[in-house]
Protein backbone atom coordinates (compact mmCIF):
# COMPACT_ATOMS: atom_id res chain seq x y z
CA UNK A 1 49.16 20.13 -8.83
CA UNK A 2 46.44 21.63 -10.78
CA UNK A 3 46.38 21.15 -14.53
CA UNK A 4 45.00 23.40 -17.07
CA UNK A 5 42.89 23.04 -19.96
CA UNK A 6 43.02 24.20 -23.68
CA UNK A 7 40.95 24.41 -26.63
CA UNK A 8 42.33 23.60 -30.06
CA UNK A 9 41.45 24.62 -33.44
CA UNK A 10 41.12 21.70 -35.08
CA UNK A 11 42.27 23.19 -38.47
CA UNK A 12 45.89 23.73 -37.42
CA UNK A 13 46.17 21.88 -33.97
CA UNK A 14 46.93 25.38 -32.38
CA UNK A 15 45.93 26.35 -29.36
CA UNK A 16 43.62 28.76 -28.43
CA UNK A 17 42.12 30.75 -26.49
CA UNK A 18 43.57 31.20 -22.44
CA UNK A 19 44.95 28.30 -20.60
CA UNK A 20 42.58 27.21 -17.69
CA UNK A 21 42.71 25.20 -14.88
CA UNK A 22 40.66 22.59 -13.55
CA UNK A 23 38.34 23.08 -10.86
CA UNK A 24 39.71 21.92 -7.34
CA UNK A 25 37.52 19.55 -5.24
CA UNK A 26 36.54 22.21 -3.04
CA UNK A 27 35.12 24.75 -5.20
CA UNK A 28 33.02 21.79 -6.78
CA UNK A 29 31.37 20.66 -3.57
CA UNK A 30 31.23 24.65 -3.05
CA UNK A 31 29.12 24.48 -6.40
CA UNK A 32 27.07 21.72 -5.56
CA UNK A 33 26.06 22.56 -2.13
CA UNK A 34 25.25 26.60 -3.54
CA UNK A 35 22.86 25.04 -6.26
CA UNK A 36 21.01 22.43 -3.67
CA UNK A 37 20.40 26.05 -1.32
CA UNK A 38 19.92 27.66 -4.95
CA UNK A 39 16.13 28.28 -4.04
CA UNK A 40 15.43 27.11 -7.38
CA UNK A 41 13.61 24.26 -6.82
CA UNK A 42 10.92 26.33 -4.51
CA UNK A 43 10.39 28.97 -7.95
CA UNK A 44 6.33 28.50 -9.02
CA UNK A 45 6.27 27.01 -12.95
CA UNK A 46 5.91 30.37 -13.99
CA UNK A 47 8.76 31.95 -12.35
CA UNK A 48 10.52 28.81 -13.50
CA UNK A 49 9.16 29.27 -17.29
CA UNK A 50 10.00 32.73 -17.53
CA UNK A 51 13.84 31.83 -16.66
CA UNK A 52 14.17 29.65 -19.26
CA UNK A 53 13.05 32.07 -21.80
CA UNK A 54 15.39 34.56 -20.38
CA UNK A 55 17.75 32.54 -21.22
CA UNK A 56 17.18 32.07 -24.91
CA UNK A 57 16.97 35.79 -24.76
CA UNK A 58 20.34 35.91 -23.84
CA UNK A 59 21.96 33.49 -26.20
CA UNK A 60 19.79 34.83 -29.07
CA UNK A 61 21.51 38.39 -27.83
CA UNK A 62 25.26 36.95 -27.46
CA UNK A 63 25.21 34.97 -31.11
CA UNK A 64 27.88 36.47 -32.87
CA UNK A 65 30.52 35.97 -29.55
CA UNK A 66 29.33 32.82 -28.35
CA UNK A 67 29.57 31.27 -32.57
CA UNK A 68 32.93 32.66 -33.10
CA UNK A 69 34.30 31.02 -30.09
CA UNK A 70 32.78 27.51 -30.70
CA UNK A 71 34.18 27.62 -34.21
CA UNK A 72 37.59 28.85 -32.95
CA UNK A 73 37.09 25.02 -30.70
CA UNK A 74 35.60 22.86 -32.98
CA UNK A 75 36.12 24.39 -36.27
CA UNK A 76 32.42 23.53 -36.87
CA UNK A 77 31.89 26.53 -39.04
CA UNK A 78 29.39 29.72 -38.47
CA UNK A 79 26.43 28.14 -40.30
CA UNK A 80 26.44 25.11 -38.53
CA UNK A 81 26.69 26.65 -35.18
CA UNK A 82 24.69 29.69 -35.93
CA UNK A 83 22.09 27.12 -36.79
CA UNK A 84 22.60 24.67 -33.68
CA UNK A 85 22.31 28.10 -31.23
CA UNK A 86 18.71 28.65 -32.53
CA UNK A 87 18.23 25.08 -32.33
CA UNK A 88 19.56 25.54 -28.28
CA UNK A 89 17.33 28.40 -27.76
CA UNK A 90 14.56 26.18 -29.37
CA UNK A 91 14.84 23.82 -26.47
CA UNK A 92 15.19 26.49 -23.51
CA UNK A 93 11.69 27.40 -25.16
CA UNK A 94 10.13 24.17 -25.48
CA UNK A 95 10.87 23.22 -22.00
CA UNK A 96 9.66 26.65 -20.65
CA UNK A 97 6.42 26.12 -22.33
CA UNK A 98 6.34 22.52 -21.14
CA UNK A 99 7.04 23.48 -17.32
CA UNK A 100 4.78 26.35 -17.57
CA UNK A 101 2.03 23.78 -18.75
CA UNK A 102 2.52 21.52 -15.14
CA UNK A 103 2.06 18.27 -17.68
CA UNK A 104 5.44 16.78 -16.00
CA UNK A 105 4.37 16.46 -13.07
CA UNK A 106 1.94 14.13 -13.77
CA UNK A 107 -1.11 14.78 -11.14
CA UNK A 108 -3.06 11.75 -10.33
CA UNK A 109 -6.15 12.22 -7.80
CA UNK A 110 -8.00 8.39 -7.03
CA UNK A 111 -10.93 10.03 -4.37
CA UNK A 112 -11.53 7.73 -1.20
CA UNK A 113 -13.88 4.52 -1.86
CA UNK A 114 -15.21 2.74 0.62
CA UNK A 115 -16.86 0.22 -1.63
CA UNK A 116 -13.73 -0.67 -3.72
CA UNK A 117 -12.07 -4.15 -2.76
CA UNK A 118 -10.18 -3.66 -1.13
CA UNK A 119 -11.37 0.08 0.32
CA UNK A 120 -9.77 2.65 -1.42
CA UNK A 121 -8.17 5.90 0.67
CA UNK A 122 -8.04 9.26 -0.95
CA UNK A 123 -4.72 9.05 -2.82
CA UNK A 124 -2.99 12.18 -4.58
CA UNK A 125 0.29 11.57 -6.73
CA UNK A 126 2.74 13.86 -8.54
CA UNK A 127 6.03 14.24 -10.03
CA UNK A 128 8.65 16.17 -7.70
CA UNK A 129 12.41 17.40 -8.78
CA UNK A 130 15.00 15.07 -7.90
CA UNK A 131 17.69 18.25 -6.60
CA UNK A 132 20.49 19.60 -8.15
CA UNK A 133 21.54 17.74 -11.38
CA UNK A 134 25.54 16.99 -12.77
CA UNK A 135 25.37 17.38 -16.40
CA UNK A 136 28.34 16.41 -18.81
CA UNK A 137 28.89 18.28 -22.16
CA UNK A 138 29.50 16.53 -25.18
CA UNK A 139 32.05 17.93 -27.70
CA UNK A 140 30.23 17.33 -30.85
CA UNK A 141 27.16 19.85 -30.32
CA UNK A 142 29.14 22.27 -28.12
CA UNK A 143 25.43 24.44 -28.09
CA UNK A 144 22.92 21.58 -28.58
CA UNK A 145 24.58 19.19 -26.32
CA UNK A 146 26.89 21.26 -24.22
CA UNK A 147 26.86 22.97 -20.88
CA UNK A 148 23.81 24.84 -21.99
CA UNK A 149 22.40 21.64 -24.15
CA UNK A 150 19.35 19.70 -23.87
CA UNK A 151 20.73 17.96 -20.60
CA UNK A 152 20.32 21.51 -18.80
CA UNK A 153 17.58 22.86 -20.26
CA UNK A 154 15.31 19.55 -19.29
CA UNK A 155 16.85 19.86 -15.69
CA UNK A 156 16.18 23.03 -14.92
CA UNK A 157 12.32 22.62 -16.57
CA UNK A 158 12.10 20.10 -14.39
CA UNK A 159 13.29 22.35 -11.45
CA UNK A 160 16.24 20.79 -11.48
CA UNK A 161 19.77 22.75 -10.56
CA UNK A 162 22.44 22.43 -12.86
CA UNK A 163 26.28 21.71 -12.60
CA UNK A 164 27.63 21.21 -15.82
CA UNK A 165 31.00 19.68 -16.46
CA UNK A 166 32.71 21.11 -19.93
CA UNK A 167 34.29 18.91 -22.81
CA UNK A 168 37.68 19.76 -22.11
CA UNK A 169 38.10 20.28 -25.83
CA UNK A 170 35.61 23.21 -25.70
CA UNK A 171 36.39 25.13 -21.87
CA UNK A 172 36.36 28.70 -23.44
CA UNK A 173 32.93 27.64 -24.85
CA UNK A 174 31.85 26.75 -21.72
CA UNK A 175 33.13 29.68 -19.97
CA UNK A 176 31.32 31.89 -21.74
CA UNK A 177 28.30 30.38 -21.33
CA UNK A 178 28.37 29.65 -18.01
CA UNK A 179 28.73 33.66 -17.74
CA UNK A 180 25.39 33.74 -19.48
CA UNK A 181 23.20 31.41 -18.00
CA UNK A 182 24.75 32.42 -14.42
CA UNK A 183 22.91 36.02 -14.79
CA UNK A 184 19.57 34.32 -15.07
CA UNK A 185 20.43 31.74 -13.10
CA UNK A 186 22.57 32.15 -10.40
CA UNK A 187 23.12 29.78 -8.46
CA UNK A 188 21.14 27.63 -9.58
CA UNK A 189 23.82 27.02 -12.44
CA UNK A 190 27.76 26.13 -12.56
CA UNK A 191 30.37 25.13 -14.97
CA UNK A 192 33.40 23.00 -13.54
CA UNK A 193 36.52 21.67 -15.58
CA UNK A 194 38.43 18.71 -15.62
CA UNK A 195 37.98 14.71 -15.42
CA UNK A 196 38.85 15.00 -11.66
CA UNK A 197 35.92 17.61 -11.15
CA UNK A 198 33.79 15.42 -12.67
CA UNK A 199 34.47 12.78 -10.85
CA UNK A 200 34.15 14.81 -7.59
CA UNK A 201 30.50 16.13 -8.84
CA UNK A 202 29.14 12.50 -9.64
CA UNK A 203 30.23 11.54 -5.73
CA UNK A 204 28.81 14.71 -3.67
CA UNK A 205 26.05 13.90 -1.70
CA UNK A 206 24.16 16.85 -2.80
CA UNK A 207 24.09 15.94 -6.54
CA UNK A 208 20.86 13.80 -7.49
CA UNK A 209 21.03 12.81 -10.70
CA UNK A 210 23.61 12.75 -13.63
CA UNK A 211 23.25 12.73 -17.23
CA UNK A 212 26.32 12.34 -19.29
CA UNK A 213 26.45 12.32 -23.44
CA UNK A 214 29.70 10.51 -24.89
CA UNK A 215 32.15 7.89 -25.40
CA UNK A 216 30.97 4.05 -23.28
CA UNK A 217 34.12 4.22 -21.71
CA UNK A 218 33.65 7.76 -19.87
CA UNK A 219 30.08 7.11 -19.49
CA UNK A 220 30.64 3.22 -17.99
CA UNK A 221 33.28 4.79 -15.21
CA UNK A 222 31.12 7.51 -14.17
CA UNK A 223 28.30 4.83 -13.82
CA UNK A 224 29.68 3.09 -11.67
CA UNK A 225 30.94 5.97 -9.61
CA UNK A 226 27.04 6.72 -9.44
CA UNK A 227 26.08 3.35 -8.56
CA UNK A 228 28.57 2.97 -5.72
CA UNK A 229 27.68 6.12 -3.64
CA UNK A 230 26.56 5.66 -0.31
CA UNK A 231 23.59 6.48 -1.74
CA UNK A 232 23.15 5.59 -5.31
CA UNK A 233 21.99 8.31 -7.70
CA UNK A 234 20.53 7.74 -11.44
CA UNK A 235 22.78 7.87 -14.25
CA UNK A 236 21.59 8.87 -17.69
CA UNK A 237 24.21 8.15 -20.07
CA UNK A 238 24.16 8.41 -24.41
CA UNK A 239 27.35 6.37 -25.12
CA UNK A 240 26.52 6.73 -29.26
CA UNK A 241 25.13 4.23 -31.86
CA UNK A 242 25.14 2.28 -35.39
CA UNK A 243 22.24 3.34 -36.43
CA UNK A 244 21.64 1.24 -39.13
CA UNK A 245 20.02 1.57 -42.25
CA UNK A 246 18.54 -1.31 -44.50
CA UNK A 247 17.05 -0.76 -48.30
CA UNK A 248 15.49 -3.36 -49.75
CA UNK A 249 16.25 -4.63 -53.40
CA UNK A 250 12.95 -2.98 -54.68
CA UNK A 251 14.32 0.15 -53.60
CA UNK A 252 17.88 -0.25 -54.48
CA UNK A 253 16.50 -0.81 -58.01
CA UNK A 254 14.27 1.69 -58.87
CA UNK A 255 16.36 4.57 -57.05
CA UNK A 256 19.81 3.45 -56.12
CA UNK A 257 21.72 6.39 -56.70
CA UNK A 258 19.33 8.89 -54.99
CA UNK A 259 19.93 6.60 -52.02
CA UNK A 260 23.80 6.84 -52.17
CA UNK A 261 24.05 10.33 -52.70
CA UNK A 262 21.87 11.38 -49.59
CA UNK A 263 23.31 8.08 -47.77
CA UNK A 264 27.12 9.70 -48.29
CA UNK A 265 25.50 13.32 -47.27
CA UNK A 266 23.97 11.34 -43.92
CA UNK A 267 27.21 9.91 -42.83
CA UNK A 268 29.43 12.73 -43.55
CA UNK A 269 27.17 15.38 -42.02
CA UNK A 270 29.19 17.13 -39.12
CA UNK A 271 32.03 15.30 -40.93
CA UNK A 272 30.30 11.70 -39.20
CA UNK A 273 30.76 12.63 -35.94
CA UNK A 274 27.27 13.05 -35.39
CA UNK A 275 25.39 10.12 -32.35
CA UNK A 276 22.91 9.56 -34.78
CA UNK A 277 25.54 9.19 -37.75
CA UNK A 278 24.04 5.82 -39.96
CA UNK A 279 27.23 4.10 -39.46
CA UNK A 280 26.39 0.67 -41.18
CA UNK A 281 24.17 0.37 -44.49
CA UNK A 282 22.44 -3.18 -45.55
CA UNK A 283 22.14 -3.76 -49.08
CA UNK A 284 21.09 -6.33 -51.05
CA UNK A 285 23.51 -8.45 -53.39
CA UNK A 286 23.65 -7.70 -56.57
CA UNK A 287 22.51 -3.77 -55.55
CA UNK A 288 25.57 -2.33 -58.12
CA UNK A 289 25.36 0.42 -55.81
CA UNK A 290 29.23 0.52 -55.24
CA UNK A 291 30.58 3.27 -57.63
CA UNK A 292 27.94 5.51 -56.38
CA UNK A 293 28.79 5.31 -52.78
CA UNK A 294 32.27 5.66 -53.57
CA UNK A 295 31.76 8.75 -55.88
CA UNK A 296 29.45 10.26 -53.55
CA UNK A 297 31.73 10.25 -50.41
CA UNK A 298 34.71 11.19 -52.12
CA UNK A 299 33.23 14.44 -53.71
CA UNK A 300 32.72 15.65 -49.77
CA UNK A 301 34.79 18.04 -48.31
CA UNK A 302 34.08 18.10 -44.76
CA UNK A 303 35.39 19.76 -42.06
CA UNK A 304 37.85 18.48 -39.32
CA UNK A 305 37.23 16.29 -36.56
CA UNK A 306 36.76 18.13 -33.11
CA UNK A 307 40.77 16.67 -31.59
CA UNK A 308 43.59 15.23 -32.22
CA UNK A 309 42.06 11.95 -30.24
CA UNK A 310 38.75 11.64 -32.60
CA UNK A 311 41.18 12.16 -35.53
CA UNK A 312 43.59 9.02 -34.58
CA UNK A 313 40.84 6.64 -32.87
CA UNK A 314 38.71 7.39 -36.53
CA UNK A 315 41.19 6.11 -38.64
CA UNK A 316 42.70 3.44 -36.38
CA UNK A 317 39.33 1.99 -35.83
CA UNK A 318 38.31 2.27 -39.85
CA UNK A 319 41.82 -0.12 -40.14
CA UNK A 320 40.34 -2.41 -37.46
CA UNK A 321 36.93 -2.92 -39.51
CA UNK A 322 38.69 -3.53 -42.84
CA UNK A 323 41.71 -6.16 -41.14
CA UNK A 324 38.13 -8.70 -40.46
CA UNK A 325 38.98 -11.53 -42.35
CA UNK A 326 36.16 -11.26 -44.46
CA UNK A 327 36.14 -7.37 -44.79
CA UNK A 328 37.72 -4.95 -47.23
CA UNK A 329 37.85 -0.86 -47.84
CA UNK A 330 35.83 0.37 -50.38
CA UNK A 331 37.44 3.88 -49.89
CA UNK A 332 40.04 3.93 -47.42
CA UNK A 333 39.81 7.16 -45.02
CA UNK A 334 43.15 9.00 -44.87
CA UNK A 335 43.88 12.25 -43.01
CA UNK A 336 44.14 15.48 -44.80
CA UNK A 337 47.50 16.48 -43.19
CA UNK A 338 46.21 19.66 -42.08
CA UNK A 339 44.97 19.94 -38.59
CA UNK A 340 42.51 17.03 -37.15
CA UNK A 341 40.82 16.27 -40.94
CA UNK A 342 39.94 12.74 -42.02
CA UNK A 343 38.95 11.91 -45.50
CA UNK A 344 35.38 9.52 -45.90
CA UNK A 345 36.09 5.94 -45.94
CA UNK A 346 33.73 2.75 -46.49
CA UNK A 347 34.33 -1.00 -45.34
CA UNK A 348 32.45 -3.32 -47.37
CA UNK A 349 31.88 -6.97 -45.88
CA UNK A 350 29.04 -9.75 -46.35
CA UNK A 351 25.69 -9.70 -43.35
CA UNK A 352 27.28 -12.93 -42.60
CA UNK A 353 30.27 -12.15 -41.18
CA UNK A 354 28.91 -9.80 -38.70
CA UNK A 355 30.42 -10.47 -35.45
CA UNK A 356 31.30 -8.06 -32.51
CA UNK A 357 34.46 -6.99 -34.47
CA UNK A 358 32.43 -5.13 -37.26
CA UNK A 359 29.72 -4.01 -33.98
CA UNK A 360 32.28 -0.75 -33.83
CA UNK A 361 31.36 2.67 -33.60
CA UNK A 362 33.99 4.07 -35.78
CA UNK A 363 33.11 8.02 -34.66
CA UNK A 364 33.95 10.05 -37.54
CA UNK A 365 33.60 9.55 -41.44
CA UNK A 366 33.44 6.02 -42.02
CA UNK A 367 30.80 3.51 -42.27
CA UNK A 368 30.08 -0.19 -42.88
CA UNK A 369 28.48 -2.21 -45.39
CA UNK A 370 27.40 -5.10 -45.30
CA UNK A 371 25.83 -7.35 -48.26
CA UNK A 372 22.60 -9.87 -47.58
CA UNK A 373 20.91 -11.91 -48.85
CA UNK A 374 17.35 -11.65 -48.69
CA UNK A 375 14.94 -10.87 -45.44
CA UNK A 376 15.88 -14.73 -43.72
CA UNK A 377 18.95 -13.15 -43.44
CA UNK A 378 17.76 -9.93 -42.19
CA UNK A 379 16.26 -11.40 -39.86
CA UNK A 380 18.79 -13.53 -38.51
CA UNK A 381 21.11 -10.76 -38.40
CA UNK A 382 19.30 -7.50 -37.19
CA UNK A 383 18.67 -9.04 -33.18
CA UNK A 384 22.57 -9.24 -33.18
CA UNK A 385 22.79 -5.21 -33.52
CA UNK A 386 22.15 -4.40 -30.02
CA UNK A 387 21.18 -1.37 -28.96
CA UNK A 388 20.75 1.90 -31.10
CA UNK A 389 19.56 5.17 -31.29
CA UNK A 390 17.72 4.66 -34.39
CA UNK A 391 17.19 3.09 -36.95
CA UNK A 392 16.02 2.89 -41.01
CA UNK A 393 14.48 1.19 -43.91
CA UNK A 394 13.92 2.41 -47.58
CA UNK A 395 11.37 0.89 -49.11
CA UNK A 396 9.50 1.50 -52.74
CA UNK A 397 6.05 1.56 -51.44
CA UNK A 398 4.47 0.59 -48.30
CA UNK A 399 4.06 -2.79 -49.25
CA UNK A 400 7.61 -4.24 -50.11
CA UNK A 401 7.76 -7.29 -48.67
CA UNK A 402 11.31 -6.45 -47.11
CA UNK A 403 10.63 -4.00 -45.89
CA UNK A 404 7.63 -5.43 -43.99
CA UNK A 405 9.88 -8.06 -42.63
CA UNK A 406 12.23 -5.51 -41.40
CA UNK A 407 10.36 -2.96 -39.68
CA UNK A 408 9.48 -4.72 -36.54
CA UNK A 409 12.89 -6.14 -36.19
CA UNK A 410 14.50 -2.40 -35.98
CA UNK A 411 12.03 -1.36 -33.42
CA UNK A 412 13.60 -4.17 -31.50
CA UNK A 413 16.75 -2.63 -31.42
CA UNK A 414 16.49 1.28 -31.78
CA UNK A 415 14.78 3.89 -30.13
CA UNK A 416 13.57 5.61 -32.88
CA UNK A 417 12.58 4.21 -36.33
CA UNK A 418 12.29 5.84 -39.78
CA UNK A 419 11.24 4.48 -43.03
CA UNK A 420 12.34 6.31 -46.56
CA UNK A 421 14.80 8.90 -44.39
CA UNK A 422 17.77 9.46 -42.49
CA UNK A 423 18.96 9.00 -38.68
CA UNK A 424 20.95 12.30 -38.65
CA UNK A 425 18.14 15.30 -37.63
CA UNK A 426 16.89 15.00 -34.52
CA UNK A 427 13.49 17.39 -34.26
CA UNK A 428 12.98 18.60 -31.13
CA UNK A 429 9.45 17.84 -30.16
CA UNK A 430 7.18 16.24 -27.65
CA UNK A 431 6.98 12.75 -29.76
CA UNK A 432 10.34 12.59 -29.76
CA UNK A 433 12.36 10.20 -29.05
CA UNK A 434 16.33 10.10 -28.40
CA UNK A 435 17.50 6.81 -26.54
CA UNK A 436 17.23 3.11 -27.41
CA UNK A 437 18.38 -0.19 -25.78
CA UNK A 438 21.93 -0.74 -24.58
CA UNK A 439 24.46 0.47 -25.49
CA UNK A 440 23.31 3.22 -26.90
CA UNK A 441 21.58 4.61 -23.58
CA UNK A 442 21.45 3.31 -20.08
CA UNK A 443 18.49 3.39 -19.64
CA UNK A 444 16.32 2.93 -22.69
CA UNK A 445 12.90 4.17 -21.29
CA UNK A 446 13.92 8.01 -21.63
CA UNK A 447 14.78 9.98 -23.84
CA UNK A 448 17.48 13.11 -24.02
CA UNK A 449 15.79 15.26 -26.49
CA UNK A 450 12.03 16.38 -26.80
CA UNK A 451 9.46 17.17 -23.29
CA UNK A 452 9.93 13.80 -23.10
CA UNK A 453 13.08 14.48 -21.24
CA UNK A 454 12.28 16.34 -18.32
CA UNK A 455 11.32 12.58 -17.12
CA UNK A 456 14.38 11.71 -15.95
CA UNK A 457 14.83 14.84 -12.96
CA UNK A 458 11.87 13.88 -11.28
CA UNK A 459 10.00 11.69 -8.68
CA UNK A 460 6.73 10.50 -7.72
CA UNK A 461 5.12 10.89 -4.53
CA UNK A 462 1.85 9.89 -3.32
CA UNK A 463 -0.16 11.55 -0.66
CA UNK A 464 -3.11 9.60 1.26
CA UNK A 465 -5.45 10.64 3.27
CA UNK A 466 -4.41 14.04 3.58
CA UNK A 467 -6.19 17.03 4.18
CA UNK A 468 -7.09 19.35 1.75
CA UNK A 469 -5.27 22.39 3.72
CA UNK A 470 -2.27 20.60 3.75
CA UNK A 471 -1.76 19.55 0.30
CA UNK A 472 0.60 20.92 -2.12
CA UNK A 473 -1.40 23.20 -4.37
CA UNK A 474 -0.59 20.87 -7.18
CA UNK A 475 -2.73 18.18 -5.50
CA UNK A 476 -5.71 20.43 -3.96
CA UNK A 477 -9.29 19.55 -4.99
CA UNK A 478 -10.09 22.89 -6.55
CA UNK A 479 -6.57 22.98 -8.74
CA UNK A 480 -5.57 26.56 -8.18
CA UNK A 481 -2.41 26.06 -10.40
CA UNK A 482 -4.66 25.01 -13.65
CA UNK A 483 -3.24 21.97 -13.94
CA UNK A 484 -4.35 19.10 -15.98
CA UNK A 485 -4.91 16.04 -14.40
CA UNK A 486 -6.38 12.26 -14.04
CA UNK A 487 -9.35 12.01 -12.17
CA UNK A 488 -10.84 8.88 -10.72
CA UNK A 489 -9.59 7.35 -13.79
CA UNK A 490 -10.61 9.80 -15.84
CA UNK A 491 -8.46 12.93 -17.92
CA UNK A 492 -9.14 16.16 -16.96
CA UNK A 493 -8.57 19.51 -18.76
CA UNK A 494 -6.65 22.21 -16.81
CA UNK A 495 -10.10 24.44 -16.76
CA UNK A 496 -12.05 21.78 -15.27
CA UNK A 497 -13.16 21.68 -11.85
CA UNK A 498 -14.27 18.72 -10.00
């Protein structure tokens, strides 16, 4: 029997929106098999280019539908979403330039050398698309992150297809902009519904790749469903992060405060449900920082979390930090009573206690701190974080000793590290970086957000010894696509000729 799917308003727990039902198995491998014969793959960079910025042309055009019906899902508010829609177009942009460019594919051209020991042949690499691409939304950027997120927009620069599988909080989100992106895409892009479809999409043989942004648990299962294919495909999976944040006791002196009050605004931005959310704070003993953090989280008002699941695993896991035997609430979360909203809460416990019990995500509102003693301590603790996203240290000046200490420790762990900021705000960019060591990522050598990206839907091949005629134009000897490209060890500009 085929079950249906709803979206909520988090506000009131009411449903809205129309009932829909999951996508059989059939109509998924239909899905799959129309986006591998898509044609999409074959388009030239600028054909591809130009898609994506049709695209963003669309959205752009649709803002005022496609924001009313996220809010009416995730109760996220119009600013927010008005704001993370630009930031969505942003991306099909970026990727569109970054396509149109031809850097991802990475040409490499070592001529023949018969002198070379041992002889070198004439040998040609580049960067092909892996094929058609499964792509899982996440529910807390239903634009940034979603079935049109960062995920997609990467793929398809690569010249990737897309099936996307919706949050099942969010399916009349994702219905409408599957209707979008399926005028300019066609084929080449799908929405399907349901845990079942998703399932089914990870197994068919004509899906490549998957990328998946969400809870370990989801991501772990569909892993392994990857892995254990007849033949195995990549999985790219964000499973969410720590994040933590040290400041040193030279900067916990001379500006305490400042760093509670934008610490609480941090945490409780997208009411701390965001994967870069800086979910455990290290301060120094004696950093009579307390009454700040407490007054500073329980001024915010923040809007509810996106279901009814976020809203009990948030609080039941904020219970589970404070029951450690050597842990205790500094502000105990509570939940408003209306609809899926959770009050800010802090657990305060000593650096030394930190065992895998306090290593929780608690996704949602509530953070840990923990209290050390000075940077031997730092260091003994910080290589028991594991993985993260990123990572931060607040320093006075660029030579607090502290901070020093502490620097090269969090680039152990994170993928991204900040001094004198915040992990929340992820720029969209070519330096960027969005991944980091397990658990945060499987795979910590790419990165979800940024050009960076498109790494993860493509291939190398090398060509040797073959003739010029028969060489993909990307590889020919007089570059007829403008491409730039390494040369007999050397970098080339797109305008030069050999």
């Amino acid at each position: 029997m085929t079950e249906t799917l709803q979206g909520m308003d988090p506000r009131t727990g009411e449903s809205v929106g129309e009932p829909l039902p999951e996508t059989p198995s059939e109509e998924v491998s239909r899905l799959a098999e129309a986006a591998a014969a898509s044609g999409f793959t074959a388009l030239s960079l600028g054909e591809r280019a130009d898609l994506l910025r049709s695209v963003a042309d669309a959205l752009r055009a649709d803002e005022a539908r496609i924001v009313a019906t996220a809010d009416a899902e995730t109760a996220l508010g119009s600013a927010r979403l008005t704001g993370e829609l630009a930031r969505t177009c942003a991306q099909f942009e970026l990727y569109a330039a970054f396509a149109e460019s031809g850097a991802h594919l990475d040409v490499v051209i070592d001529h023949a050398d018969p002198r070379s020991t041992p002889p070198r042949p004439d040998l040609r690499r580049w960067n092909v698309p892996l094929g058609p691409v499964a792509v899982f939304a996440a529910s807390n950027f239903p634009l940034g992150f979603g079935v049109a997120g960062t995920d997609t927009a990467s793929a398809l620069a690569a010249g990737c297809p897309v099936v996307a599988k919706a949050h099942p909080s969010q399916p009349g989100t994702a219905v409408l902009l599957a209707g979008i992106l399926g005028e300019h895409l066609g084929d080449a892009f799908a929405v399907v519904h349901g845990v079942e479809a998703g399932i089914d999409l990870v197994r068919h043989p004509a899906v490549r790749a998957a990328a998946f942004t969400g809870s370990a648990a989801g991501g772990r299962a569909l892993a392994a469903e990857a892995a254990s294919r007849p033949v195995p495909i990549p999985f790219f999976g964000e499973f969410g992060s720590l994040n933590p944040v040290v400041v040193t006791p030279e900067a916990a002196r001379s500006r305490g405060g400042a760093i509670a009050a934008d610490f609480a605004g941090s945490m409780t931005t997208g009411a701390g449900q965001f994967c870069t959310k800086p979910g455990l704070l290290f301060l120094p003993e004696g950093h009579g920082m307390d009454e700040a953090l407490v007054k500073a989280l329980g001024a915010k008002e923040l809007h509810p979390l996106l279901n009814e699941r976020l809203h009990d695993a948030c609080l039941a896991d904020a219970r589970r930090l404070a029951a450690h035997d050597r842990a205790s609430f500094l502000l105990e979360p509570a939940s408003t009573g209306s609809g899926f909203g959770v009050t800010p809460g802090l657990v305060a416990a000593p650096a030394s206690a930190l065992d895998d019990a306090l290593l929780t995500e608690c996704f949602g509102p509530v953070a840990l701190v923990l209290t050390y003693r000075d940077a031997a301590e730092l260091e003994r603790v910080v290589p028991r974080l594991g993985g993260n996203l990123a990572a931060a240290v607040h320093v006075l000046s660029s030579d607090d000793p502290v901070g020093r200490a502490v620097l090269p420790l969090l680039a152990e762990v994170a993928g991204r590290v900040i001094v004198n900021g915040w992990p929340t705000g992820v720029a969209v960019a070519d330096a960027q970086h969005h991944g980091g060591p397990w658990p945060a990522t499987t795979n910590a050598a790419h990165t979800s957000v940024g050009t960076g990206a498109v790494a993860r839907f493509v291939r190398p091949v090398s060509y040797q010894g073959v003739p010029g005629a028969l060489l993909p134009e990307a590889l020919q000897e007089d570059n007829p696509l403008m491409l730039p490209r390494r040369v007999d060890g050397a970098t080339r500009r797109a305008d030069e000729v050999l």
